[in-house]
N, C-alpha and C. Protein backbone atom coordinates (compact mmCIF):
# COMPACT_ATOMS: atom_id res chain seq x y z
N UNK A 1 0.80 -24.08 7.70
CA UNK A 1 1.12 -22.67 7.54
C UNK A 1 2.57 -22.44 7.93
N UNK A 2 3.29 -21.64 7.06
CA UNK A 2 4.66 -21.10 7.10
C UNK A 2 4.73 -19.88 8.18
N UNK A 3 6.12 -19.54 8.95
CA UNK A 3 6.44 -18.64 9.15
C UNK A 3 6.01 -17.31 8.21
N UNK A 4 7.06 -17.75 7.07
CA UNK A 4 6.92 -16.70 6.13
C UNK A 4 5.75 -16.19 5.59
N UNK A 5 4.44 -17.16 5.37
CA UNK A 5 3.36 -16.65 4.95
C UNK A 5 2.86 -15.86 5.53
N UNK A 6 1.96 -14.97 4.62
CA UNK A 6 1.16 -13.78 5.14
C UNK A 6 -0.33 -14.50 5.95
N UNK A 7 -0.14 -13.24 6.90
CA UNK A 7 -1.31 -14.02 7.94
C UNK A 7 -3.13 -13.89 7.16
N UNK A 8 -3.85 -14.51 7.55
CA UNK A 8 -5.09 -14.61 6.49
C UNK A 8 -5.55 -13.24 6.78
N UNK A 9 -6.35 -12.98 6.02
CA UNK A 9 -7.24 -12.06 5.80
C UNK A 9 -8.29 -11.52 6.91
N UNK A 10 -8.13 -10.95 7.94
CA UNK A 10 -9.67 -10.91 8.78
C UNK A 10 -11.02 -11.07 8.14
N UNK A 11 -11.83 -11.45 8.16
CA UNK A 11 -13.66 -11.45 8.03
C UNK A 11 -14.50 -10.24 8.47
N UNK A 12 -14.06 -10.12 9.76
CA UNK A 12 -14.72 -9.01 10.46
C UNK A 12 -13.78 -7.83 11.04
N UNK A 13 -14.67 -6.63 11.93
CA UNK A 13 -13.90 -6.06 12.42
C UNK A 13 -13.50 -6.47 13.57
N UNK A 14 -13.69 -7.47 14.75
CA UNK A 14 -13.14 -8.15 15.45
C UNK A 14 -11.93 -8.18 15.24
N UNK A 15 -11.76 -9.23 14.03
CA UNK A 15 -10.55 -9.49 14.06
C UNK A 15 -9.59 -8.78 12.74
N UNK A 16 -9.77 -7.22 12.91
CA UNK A 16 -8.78 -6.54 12.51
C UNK A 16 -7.71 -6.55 12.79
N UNK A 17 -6.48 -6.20 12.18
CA UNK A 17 -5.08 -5.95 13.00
C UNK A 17 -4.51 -5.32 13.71
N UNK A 18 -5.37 -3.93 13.15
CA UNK A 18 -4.95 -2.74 13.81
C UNK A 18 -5.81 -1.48 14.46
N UNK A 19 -5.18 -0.72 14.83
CA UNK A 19 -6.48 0.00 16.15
C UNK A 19 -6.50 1.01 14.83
N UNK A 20 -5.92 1.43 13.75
CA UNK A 20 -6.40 2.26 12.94
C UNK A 20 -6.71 1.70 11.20
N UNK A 21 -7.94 2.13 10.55
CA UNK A 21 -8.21 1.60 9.78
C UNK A 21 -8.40 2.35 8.71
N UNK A 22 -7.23 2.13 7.63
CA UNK A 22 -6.98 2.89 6.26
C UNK A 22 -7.92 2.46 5.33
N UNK A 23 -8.77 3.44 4.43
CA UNK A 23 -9.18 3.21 3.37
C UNK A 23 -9.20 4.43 2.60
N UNK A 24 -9.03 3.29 0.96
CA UNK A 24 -8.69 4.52 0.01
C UNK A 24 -8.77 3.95 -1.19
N UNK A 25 -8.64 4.79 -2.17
CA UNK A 25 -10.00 4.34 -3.66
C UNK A 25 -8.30 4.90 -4.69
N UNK A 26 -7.82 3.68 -5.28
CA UNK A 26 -7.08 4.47 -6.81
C UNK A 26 -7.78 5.47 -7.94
N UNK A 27 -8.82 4.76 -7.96
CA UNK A 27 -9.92 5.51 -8.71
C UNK A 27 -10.36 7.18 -8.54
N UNK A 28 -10.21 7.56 -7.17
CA UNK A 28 -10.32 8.92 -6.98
C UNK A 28 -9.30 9.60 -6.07
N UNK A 29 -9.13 9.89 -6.63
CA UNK A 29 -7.54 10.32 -5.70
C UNK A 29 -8.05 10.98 -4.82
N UNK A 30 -8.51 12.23 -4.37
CA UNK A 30 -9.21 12.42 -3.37
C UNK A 30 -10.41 11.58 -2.07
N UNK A 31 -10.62 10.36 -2.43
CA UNK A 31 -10.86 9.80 -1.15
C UNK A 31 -10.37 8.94 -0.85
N UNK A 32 -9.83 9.16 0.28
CA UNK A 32 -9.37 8.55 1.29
C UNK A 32 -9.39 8.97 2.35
N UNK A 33 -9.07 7.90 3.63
CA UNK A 33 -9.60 8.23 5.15
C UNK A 33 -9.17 7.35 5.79
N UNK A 34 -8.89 7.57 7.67
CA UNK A 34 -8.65 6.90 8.48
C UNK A 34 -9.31 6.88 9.32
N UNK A 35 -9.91 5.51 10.45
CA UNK A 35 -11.31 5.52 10.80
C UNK A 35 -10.14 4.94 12.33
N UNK A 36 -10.67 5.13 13.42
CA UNK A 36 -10.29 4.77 14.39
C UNK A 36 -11.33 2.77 14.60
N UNK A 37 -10.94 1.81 15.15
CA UNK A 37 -10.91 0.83 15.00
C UNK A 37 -12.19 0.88 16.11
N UNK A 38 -12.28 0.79 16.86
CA UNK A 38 -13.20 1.07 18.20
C UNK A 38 -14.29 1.63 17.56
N UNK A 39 -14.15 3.25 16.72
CA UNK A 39 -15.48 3.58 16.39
C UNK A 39 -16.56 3.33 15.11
N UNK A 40 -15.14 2.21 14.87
CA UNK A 40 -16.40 1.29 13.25
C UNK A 40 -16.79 0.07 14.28
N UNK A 41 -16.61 -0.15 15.60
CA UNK A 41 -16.77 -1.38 15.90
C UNK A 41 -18.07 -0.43 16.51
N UNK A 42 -17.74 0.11 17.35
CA UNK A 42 -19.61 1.16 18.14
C UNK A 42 -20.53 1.10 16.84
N UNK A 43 -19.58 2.03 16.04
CA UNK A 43 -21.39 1.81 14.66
C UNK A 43 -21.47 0.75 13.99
N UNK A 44 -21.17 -0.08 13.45
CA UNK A 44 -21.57 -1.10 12.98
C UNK A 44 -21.66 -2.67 13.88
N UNK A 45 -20.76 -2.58 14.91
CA UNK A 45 -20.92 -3.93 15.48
C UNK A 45 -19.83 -4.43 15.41
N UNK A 46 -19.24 -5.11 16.27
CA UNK A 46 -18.03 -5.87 15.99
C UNK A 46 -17.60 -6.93 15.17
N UNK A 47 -18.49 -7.61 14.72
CA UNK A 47 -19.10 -8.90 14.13
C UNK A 47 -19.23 -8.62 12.39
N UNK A 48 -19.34 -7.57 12.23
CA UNK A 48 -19.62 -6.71 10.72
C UNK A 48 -18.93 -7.15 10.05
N UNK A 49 -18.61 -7.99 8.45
CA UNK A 49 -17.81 -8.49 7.88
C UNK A 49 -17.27 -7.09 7.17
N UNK A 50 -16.04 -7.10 7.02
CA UNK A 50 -15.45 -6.11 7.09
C UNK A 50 -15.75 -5.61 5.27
N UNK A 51 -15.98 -6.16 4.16
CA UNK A 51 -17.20 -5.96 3.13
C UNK A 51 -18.28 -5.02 3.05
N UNK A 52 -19.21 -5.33 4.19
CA UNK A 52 -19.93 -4.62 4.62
C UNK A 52 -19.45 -3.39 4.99
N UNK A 53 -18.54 -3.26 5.78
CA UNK A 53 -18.26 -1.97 6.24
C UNK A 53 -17.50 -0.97 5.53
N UNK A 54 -16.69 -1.63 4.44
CA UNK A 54 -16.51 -0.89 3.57
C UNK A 54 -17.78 -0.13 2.20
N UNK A 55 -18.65 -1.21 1.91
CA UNK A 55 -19.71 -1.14 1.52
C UNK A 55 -20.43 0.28 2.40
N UNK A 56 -20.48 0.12 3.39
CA UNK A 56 -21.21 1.76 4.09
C UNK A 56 -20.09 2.93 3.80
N UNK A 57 -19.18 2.53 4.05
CA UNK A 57 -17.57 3.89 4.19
C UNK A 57 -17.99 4.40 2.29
N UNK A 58 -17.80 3.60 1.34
CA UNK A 58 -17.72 4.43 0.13
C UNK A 58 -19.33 4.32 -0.65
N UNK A 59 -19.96 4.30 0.36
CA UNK A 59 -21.80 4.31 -0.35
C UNK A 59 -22.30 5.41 -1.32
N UNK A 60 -21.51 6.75 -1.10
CA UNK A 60 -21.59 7.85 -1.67
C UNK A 60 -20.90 7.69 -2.87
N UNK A 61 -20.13 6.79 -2.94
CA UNK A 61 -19.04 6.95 -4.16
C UNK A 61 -19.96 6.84 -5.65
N UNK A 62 -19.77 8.09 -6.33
CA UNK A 62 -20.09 7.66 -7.98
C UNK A 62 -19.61 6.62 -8.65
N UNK A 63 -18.86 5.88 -8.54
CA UNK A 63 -18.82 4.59 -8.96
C UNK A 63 -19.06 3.31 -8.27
N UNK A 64 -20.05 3.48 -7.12
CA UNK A 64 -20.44 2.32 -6.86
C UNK A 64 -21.32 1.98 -7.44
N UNK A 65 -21.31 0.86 -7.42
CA UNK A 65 -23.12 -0.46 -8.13
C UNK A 65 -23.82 0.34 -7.58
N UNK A 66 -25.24 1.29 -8.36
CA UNK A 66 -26.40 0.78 -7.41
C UNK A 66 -27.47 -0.48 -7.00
N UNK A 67 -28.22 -0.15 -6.30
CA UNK A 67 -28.86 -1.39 -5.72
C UNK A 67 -29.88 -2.53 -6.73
N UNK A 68 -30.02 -1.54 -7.75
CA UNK A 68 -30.71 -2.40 -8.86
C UNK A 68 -29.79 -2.79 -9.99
N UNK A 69 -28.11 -2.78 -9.88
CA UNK A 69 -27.39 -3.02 -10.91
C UNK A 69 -26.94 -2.23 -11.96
N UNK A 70 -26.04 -2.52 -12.35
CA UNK A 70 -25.47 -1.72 -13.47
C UNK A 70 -24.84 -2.43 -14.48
N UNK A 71 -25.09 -2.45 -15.83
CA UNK A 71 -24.66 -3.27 -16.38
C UNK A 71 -22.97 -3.12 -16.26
N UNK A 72 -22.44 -4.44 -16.29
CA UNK A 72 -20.83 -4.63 -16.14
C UNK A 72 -19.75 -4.85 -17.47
N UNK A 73 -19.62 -3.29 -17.65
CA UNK A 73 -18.64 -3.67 -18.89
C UNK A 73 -16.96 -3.38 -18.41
N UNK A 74 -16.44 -3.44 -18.91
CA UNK A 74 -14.94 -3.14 -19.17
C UNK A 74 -14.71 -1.78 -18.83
N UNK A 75 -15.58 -0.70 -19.83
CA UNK A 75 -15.61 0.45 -20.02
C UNK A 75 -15.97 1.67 -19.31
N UNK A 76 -16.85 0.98 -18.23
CA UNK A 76 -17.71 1.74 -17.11
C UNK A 76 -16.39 1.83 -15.85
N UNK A 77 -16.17 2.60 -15.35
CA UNK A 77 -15.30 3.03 -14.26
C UNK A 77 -16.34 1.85 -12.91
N UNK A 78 -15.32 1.16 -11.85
CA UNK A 78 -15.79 0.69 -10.54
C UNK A 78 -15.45 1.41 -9.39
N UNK A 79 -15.70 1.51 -8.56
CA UNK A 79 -15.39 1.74 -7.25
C UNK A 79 -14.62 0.38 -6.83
N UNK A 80 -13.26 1.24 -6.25
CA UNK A 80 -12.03 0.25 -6.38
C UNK A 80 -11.33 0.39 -4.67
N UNK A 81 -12.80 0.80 -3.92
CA UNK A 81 -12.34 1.48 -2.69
C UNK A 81 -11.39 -0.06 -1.91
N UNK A 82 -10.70 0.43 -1.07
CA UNK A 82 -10.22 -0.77 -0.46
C UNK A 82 -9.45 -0.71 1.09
N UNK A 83 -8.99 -1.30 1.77
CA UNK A 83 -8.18 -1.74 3.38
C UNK A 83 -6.93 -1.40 3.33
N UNK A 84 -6.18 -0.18 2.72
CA UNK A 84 -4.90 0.44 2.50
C UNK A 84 -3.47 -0.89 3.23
N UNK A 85 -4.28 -1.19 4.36
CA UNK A 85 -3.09 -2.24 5.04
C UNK A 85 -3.59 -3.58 5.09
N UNK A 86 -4.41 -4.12 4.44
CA UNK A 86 -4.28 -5.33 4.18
C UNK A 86 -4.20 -5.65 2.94
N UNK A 87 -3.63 -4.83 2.08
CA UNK A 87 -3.76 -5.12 0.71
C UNK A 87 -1.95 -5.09 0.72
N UNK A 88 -1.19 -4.28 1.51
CA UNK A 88 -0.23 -4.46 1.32
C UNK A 88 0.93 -4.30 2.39
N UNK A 89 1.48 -5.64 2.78
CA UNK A 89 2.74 -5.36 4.20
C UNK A 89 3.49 -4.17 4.20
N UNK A 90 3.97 -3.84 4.93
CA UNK A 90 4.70 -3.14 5.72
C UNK A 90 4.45 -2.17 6.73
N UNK A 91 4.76 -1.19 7.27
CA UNK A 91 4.75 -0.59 8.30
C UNK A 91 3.20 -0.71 8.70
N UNK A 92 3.13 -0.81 9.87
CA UNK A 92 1.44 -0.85 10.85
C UNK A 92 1.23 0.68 10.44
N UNK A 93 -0.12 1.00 10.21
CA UNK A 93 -0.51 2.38 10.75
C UNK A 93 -0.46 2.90 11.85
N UNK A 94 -0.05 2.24 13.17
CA UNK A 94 -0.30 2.57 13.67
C UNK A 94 1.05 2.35 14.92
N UNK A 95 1.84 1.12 14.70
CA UNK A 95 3.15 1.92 15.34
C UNK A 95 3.61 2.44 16.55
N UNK A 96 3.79 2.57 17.72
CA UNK A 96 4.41 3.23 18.21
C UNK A 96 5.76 3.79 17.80
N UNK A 97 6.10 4.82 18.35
CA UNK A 97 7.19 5.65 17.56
C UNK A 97 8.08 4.67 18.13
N UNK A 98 8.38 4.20 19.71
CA UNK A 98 9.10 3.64 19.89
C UNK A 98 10.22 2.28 19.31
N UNK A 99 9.01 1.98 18.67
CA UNK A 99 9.09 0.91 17.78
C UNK A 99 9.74 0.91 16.28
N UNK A 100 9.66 1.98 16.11
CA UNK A 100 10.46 2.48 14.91
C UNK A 100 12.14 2.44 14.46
N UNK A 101 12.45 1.61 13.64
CA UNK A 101 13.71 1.53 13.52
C UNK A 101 14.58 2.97 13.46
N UNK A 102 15.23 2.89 14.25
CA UNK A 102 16.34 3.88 14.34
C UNK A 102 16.90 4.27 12.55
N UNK A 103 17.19 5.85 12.49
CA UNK A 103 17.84 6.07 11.33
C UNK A 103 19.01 7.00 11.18
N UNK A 104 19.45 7.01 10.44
CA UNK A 104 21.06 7.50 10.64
C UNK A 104 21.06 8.58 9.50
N UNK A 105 21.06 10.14 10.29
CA UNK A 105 20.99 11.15 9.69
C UNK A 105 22.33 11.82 9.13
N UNK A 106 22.46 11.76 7.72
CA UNK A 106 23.87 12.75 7.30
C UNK A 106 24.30 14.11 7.45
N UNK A 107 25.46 14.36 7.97
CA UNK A 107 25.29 15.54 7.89
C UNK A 107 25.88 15.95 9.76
N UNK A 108 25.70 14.72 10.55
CA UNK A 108 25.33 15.62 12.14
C UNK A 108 27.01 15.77 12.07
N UNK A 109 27.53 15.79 13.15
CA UNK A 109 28.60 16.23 13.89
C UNK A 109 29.96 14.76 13.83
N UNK A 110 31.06 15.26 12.93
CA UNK A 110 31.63 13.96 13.22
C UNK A 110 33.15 14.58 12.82
């Protein structure tokens, strides 16, 4: 394993990255949500493959599978819900401000 490579994927919520946990659907622009890390670990367990727990978060969704199947075409809309920050680097959700690169505002006094 490289420096540069991206670190693997967690399994569970154990080993999440972060104390806050983004999820959110392209498919419906209106859902999305942020779950505090601690309280998907109280309800589901710490151990919960993190699949699963998305599997409960968008259960309501009209485009999920139901439990007896749906046939799989092209044409049928999916539920495309997903881990907002492990799908793509950069900034943590969660951050301290401190931590935040300094920025240089135009305009002040010079």
């Amino acid at each position: 394993m490289r420096f540069d490579d991206p670190p693997p994927r967690p399994t569970n919520l154990a080993a999440y990255p972060y104390v806050v946990v983004r999820v959110a659907c392209p498919q419906c622009r209106d859902r999305q949500g942020s779950y505090r890390l601690a309280r998907l670990a109280a309800k589901f367990g710490p151990e919960t493959p993190l699949d699963e727990v998305l599997d409960r978060i968008a259960m309501d969704c009209p485009w999920r599978d139901p439990p007896r199947g749906r046939i799989k075409s092209q044409y049928v809309p999916k539920c495309r819900a997903h881990f907002v920050d492990l799908e793509r680097p950069g900034r943590p959700p969660d951050l301290p401000p401190g931590l935040m690169k300094l920025r240089v505002i135009g305009g002040g006094k010079g």
